[in-house]
Protein backbone atom coordinates (compact mmCIF):
# COMPACT_ATOMS: atom_id res chain seq x y z
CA UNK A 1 -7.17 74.75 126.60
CA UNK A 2 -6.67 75.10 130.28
CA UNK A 3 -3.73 73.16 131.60
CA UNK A 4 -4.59 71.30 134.98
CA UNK A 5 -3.72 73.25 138.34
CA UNK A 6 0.04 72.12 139.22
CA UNK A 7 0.53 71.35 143.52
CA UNK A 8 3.15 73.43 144.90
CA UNK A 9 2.32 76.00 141.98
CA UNK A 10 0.37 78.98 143.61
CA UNK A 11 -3.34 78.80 142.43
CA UNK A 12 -5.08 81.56 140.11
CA UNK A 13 -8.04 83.03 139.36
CA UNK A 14 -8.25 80.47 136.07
CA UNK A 15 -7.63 77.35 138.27
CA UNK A 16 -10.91 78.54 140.27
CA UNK A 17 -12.59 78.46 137.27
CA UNK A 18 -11.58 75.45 135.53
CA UNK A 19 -12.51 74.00 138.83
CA UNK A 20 -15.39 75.70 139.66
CA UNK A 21 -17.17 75.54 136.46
CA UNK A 22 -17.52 79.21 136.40
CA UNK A 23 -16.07 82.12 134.23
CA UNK A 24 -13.14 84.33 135.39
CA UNK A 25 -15.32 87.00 135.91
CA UNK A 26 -18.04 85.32 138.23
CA UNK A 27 -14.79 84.37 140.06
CA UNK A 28 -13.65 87.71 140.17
CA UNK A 29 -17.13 88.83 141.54
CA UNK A 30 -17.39 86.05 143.91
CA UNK A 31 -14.57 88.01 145.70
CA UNK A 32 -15.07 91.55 144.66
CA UNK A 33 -18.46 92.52 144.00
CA UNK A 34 -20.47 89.41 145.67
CA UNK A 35 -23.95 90.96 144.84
CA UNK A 36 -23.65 90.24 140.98
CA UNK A 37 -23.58 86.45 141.10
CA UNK A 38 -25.96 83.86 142.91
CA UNK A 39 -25.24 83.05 146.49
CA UNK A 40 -24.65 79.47 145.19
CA UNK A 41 -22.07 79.99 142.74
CA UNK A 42 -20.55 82.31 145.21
CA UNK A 43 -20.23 79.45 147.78
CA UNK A 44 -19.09 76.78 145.00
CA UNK A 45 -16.35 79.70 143.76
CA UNK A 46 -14.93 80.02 147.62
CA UNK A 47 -15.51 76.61 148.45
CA UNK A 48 -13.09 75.86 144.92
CA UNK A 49 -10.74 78.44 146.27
CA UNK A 50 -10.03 77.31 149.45
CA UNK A 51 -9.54 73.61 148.22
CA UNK A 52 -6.68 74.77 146.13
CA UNK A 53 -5.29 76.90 149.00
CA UNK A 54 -6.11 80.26 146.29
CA UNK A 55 -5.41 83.74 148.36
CA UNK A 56 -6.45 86.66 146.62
CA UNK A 57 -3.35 89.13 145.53
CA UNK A 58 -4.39 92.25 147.71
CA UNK A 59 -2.82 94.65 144.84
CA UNK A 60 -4.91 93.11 141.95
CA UNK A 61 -8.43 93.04 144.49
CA UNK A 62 -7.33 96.76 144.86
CA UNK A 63 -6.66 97.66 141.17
CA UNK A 64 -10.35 95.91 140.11
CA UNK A 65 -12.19 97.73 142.94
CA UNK A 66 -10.01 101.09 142.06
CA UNK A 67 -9.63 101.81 145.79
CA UNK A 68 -6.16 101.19 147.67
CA UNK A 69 -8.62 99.99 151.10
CA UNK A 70 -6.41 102.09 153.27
CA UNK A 71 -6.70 105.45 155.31
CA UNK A 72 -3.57 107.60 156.16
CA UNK A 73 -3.18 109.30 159.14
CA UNK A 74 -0.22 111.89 158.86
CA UNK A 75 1.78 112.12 161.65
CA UNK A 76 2.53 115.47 162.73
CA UNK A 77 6.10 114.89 163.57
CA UNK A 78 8.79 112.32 162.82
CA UNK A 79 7.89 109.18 164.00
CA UNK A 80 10.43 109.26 166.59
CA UNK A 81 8.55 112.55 168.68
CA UNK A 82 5.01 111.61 167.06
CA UNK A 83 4.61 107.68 169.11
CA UNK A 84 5.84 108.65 171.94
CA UNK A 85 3.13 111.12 172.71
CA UNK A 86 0.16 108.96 174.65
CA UNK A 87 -2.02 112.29 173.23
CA UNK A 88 -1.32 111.10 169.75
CA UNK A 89 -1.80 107.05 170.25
CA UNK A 90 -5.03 107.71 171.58
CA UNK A 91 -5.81 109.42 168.64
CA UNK A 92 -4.73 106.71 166.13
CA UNK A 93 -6.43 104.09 168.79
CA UNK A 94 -9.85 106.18 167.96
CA UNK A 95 -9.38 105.79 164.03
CA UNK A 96 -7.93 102.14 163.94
CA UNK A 97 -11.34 101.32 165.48
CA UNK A 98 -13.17 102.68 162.74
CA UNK A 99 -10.86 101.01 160.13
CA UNK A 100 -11.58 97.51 161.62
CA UNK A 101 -15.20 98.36 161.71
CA UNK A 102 -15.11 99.19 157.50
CA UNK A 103 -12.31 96.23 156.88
CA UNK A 104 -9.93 99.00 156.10
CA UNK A 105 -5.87 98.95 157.24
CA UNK A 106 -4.26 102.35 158.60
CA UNK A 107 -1.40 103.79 157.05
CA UNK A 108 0.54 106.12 159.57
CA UNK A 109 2.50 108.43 157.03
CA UNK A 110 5.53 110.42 158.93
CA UNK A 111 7.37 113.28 157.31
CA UNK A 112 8.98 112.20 154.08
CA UNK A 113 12.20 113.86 153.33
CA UNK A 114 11.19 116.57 156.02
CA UNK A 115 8.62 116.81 153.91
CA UNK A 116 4.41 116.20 154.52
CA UNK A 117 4.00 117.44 151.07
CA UNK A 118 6.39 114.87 149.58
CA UNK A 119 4.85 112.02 152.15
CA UNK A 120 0.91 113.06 150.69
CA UNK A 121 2.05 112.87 147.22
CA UNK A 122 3.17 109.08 147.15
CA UNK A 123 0.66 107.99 149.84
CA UNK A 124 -1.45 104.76 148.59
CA UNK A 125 -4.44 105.82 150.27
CA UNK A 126 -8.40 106.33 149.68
CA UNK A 127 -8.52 109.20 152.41
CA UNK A 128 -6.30 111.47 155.11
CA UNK A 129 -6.47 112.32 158.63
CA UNK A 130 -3.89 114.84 159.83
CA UNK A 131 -3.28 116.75 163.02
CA UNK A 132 -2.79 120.81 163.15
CA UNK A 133 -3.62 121.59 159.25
CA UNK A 134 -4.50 125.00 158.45
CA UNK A 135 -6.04 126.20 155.54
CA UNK A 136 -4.29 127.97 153.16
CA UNK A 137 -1.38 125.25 153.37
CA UNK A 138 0.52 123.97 150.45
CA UNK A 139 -0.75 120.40 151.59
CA UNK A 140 -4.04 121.13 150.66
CA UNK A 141 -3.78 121.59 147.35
CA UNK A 142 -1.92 118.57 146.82
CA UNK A 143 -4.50 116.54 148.71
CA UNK A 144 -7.54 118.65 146.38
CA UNK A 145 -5.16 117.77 142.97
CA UNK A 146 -5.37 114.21 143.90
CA UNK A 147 -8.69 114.49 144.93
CA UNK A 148 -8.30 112.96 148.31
CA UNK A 149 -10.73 113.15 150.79
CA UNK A 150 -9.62 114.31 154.54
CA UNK A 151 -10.07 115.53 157.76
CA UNK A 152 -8.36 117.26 159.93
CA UNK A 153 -7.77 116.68 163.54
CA UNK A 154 -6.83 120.22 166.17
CA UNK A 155 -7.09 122.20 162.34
CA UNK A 156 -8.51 125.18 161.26
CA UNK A 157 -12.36 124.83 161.95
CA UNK A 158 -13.69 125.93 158.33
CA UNK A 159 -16.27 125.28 155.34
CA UNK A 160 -13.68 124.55 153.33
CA UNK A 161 -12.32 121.93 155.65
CA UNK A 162 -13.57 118.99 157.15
CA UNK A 163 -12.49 119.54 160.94
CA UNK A 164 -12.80 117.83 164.76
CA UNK A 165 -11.58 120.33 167.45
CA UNK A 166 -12.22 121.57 170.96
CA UNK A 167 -12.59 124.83 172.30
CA UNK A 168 -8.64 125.15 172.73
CA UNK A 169 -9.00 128.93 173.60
CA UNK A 170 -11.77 128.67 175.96
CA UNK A 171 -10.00 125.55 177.48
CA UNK A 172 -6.79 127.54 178.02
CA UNK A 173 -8.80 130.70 179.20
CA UNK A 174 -10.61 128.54 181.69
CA UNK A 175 -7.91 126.15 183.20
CA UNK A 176 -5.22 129.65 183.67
CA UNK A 177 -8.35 131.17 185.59
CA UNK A 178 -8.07 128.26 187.69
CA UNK A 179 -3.98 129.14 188.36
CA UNK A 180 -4.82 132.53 189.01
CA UNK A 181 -7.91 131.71 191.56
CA UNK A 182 -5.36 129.87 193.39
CA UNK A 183 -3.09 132.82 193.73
CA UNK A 184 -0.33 132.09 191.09
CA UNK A 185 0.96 135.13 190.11
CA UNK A 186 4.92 133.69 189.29
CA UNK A 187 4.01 131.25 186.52
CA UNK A 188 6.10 129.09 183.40
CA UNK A 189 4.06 128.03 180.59
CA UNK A 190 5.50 125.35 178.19
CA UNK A 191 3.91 125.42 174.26
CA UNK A 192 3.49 122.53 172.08
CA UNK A 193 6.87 122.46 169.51
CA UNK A 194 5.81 123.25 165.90
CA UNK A 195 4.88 120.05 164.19
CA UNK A 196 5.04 119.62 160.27
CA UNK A 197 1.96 121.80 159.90
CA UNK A 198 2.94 124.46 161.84
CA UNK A 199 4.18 127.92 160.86
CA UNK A 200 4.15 131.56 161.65
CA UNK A 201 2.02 132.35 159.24
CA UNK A 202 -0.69 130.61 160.69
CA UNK A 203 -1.95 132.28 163.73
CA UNK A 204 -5.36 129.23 163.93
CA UNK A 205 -2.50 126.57 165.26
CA UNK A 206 -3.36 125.04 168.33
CA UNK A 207 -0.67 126.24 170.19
CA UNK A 208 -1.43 130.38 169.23
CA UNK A 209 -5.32 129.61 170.48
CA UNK A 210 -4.18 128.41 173.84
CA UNK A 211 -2.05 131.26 174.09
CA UNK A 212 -4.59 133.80 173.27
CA UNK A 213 -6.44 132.10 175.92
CA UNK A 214 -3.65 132.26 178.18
CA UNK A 215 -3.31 135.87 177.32
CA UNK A 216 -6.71 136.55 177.94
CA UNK A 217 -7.37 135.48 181.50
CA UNK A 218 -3.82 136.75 182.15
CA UNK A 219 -4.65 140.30 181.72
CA UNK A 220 -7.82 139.95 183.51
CA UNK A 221 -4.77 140.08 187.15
CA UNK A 222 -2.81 142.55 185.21
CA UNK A 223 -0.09 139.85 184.07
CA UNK A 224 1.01 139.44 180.46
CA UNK A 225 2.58 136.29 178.43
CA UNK A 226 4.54 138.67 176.71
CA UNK A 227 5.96 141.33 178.80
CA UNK A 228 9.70 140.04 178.97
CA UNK A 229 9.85 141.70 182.74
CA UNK A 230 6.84 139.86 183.88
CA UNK A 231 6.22 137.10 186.07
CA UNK A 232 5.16 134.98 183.17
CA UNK A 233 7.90 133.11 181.27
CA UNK A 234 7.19 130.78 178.18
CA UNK A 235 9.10 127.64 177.37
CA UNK A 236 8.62 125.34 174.78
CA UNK A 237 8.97 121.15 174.75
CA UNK A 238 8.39 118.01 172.43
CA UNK A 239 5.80 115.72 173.65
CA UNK A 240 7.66 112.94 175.54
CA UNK A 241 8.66 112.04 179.20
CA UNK A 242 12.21 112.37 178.18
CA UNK A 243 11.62 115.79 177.17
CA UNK A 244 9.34 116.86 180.02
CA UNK A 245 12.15 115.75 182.85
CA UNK A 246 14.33 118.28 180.73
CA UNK A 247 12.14 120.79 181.01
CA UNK A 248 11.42 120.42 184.47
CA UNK A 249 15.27 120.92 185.13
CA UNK A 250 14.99 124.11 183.24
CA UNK A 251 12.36 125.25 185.32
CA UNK A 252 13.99 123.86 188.48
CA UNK A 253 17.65 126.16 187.20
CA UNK A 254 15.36 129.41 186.70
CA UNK A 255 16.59 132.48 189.08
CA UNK A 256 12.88 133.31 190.10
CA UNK A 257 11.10 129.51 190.38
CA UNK A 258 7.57 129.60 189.21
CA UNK A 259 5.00 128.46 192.05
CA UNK A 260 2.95 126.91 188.92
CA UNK A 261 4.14 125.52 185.72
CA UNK A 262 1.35 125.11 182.73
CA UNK A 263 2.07 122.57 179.97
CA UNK A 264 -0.01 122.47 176.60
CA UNK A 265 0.63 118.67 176.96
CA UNK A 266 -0.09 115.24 179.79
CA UNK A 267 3.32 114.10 178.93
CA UNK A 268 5.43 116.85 179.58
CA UNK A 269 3.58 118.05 182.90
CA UNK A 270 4.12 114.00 184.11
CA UNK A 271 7.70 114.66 183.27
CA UNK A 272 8.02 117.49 185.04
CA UNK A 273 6.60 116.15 188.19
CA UNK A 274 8.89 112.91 188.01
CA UNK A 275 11.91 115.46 187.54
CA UNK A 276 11.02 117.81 190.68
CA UNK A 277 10.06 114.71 193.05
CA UNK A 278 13.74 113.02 191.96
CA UNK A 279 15.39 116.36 193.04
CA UNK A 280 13.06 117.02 196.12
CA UNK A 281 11.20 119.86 195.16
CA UNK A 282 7.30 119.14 197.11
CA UNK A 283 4.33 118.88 193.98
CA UNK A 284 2.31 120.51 194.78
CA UNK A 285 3.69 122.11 198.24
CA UNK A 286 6.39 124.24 196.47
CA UNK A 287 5.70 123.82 192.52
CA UNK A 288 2.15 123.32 190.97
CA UNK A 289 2.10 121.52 187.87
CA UNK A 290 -1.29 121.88 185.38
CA UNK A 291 -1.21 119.71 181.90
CA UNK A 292 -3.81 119.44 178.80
CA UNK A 293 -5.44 116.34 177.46
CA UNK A 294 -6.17 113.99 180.37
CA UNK A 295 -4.40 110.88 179.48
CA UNK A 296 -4.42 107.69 181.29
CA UNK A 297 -1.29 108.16 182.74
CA UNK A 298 -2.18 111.78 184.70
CA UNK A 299 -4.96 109.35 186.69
CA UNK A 300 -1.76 107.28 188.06
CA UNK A 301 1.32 109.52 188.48
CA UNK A 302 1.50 111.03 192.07
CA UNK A 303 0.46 113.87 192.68
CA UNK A 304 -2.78 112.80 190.35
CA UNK A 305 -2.33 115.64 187.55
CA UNK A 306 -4.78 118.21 187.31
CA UNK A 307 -5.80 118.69 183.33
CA UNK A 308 -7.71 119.58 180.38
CA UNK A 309 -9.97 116.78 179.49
CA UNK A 310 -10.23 116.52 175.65
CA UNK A 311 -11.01 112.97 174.48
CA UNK A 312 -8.44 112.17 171.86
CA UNK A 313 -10.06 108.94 171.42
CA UNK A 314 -13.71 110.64 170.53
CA UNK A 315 -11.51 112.77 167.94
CA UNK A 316 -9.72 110.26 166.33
CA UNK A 317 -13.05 107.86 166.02
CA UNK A 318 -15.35 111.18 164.76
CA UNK A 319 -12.60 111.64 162.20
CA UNK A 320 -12.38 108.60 160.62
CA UNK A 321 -16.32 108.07 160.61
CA UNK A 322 -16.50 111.47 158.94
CA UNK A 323 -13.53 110.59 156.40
CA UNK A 324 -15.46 107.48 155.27
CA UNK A 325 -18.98 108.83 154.69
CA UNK A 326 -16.73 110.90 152.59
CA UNK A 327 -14.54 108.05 150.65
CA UNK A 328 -18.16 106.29 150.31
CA UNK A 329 -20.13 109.56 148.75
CA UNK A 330 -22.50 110.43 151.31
CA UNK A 331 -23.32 113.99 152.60
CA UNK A 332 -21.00 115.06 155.84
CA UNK A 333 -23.57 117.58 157.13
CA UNK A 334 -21.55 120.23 159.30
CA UNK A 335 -17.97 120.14 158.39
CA UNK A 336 -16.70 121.50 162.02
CA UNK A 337 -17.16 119.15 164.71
CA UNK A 338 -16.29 120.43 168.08
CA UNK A 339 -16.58 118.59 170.96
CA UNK A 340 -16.98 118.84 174.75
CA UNK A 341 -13.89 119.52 177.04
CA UNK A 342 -14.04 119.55 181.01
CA UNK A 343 -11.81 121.07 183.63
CA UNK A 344 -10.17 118.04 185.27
CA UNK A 345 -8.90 119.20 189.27
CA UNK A 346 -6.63 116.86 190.86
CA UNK A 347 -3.77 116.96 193.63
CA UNK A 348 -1.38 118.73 191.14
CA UNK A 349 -2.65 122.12 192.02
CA UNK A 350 -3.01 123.98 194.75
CA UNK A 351 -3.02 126.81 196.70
CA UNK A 352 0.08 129.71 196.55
CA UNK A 353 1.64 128.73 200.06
CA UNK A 354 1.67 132.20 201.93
CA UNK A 355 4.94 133.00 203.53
């Protein structure tokens, strides 16, 4: 025989029903699987449970509906680099909306012992969103073993790989034509760092496309990224203020100053421009500075930065939309997504001064 519910003893699932009148299974429906019991015994079942003060244990709700109610977004750096790039938050802002809108949480999953592979493995989660994957990646098979849906954000656009991208080489080919219209011929172009998905092997990173857009408008003036005598010089930077102001001191030391740097990244051209204004060098009178991703910020610093727009918000959100028609079973039509990018001109840029 059931022994009364003791006060100050947390309530279970057999108090509700002693209560209630109803079986430990129509309680277990009335919170898991509504649809199989009468909308009246549902009401009397969470009516009971809230009298007693009953919460439901999230881990055993999980374990009945065999689902962990969680999405993962991988970060593609150490947590440290990874939110402190407003590229990035924007990103996660655009899936956390989606999660609220399907009462799921979001799990942001750094590097675990260096390691995404390691982090993927022990994840609790019903699906993954990652940044930069390419096919052919250790990581992938992991994710396929455990049967884990995902989608990649800035990936390899494939059939075997559910992907949201841009144009990144067109964008690159189209904002450098810009530089060049404008009579830049001396010119510093800072890469995106490799992330935890990135590797020489890989030449579909996001960082290689942008280069072989680069490249491409480059040679259409004669100029090269990779002729070491050239007026073209590459550096590379993580994705923070801290580590744009650096940069922009190692641009500001070089023997022959560029009249235009070009940075893969909003953060790292705003850095840049706060560096060179602190040490009186004119933006854009004696430097141009050009960035890629339009962030809130480049609307605000001064000069206004001029930019790639690609909507990190739109990415994140067409992600995580994609990633649950996938957790829920239904068809994800095309599995490349790309979406619209725009040349943003602000103050930033401008004409080569003639001398």
């Amino acid at each position: 025989m059931d022994q009364p519910h003791t006060p100050g003893k947390r309530p279970t699932i057999k108090d509700i029903a002693r209560e209630s009148g109803y079986s430990k299974t129509a309680v277990s429906f009335a919170f898991n699987e509504p649809s199989r019991i009468s909308a009246k015994a549902r009401q009397t079942i969470l009516e009971t449970a809230e009298r007693l003060g009953y919460i439901p244990d999230p881990m055993a709700r999980n374990f009945s509906l065999r689902r962990h109610l969680s999405i993962g977004f991988l970060l593609p750096q150490i947590i440290h680099y990874s939110m402190r790039n407003p590229y990035t938050l924007q990103v996660i802002q655009g899936i956390g909306s989606v999660c609220q809108k399907y009462g799921y949480t979001l799990t942001l999953i750094p590097p675990l012992n260096e390691s995404i592979t390691d982090a993927v493995r022990t994840a609790a989660v019903d699906g993954l969103i990652t940044m930069g994957m390419q096919v052919g990646m250790d990581i992938v098979s992991v994710m396929k073993n455990r049967k884990l849906p995902f989608v990649t954000i800035d990936g390899t656009p494939s059939e075997d790989m559910p992907s949201v991208n841009i144009a990144d080489e067109m964008a690159a080919y189209q904002v450098m034509q810009m530089v060049l219209k404008k009579g830049h011929r001396t010119i510093t172009i800072v890469s995106l760092s490799e992330d935890a998905f990135d590797s020489d092997e890989f030449e579909a990173s996001v960082p290689k496309r942008r280069k072989r857009g680069y490249e491409k408008a480059l040679k259409e003036y004669g100029l090269s990224l990779y002729d070491l005598q050239g007026s073209v010089t590459q550096m590379v930077s993580e994705c923070t203020l801290e580590d744009g102001k650096h940069t922009g001191h190692l641009i500001s030391k070089q023997k022959e100053r560029p009249t235009c740097v070009i940075t893969m990244s909003d953060i790292v051209a705003i850095g840049c421009i706060l560096y060179f204004k602190d040490h009186g060098i004119g933006v854009p009178e004696e430097i141009s500075v050009v960035g890629f991703d339009n962030i809130v910020e480049s609307q605000f610093i001064t000069p206004t930065l001029t930019t790639v727009d690609q909507p990190a918000g739109d990415k994140g959100y067409l992600a995580a939309e994609a990633l649950f028609r996938m957790i829920n079973g239904e068809e994800l039509g095309s599995t490349h997504m790309e979406i619209p990018f725009s040349i943003v001109e602000r103050q930033s840029l401008c004409e080569v001064r003639k001398i």
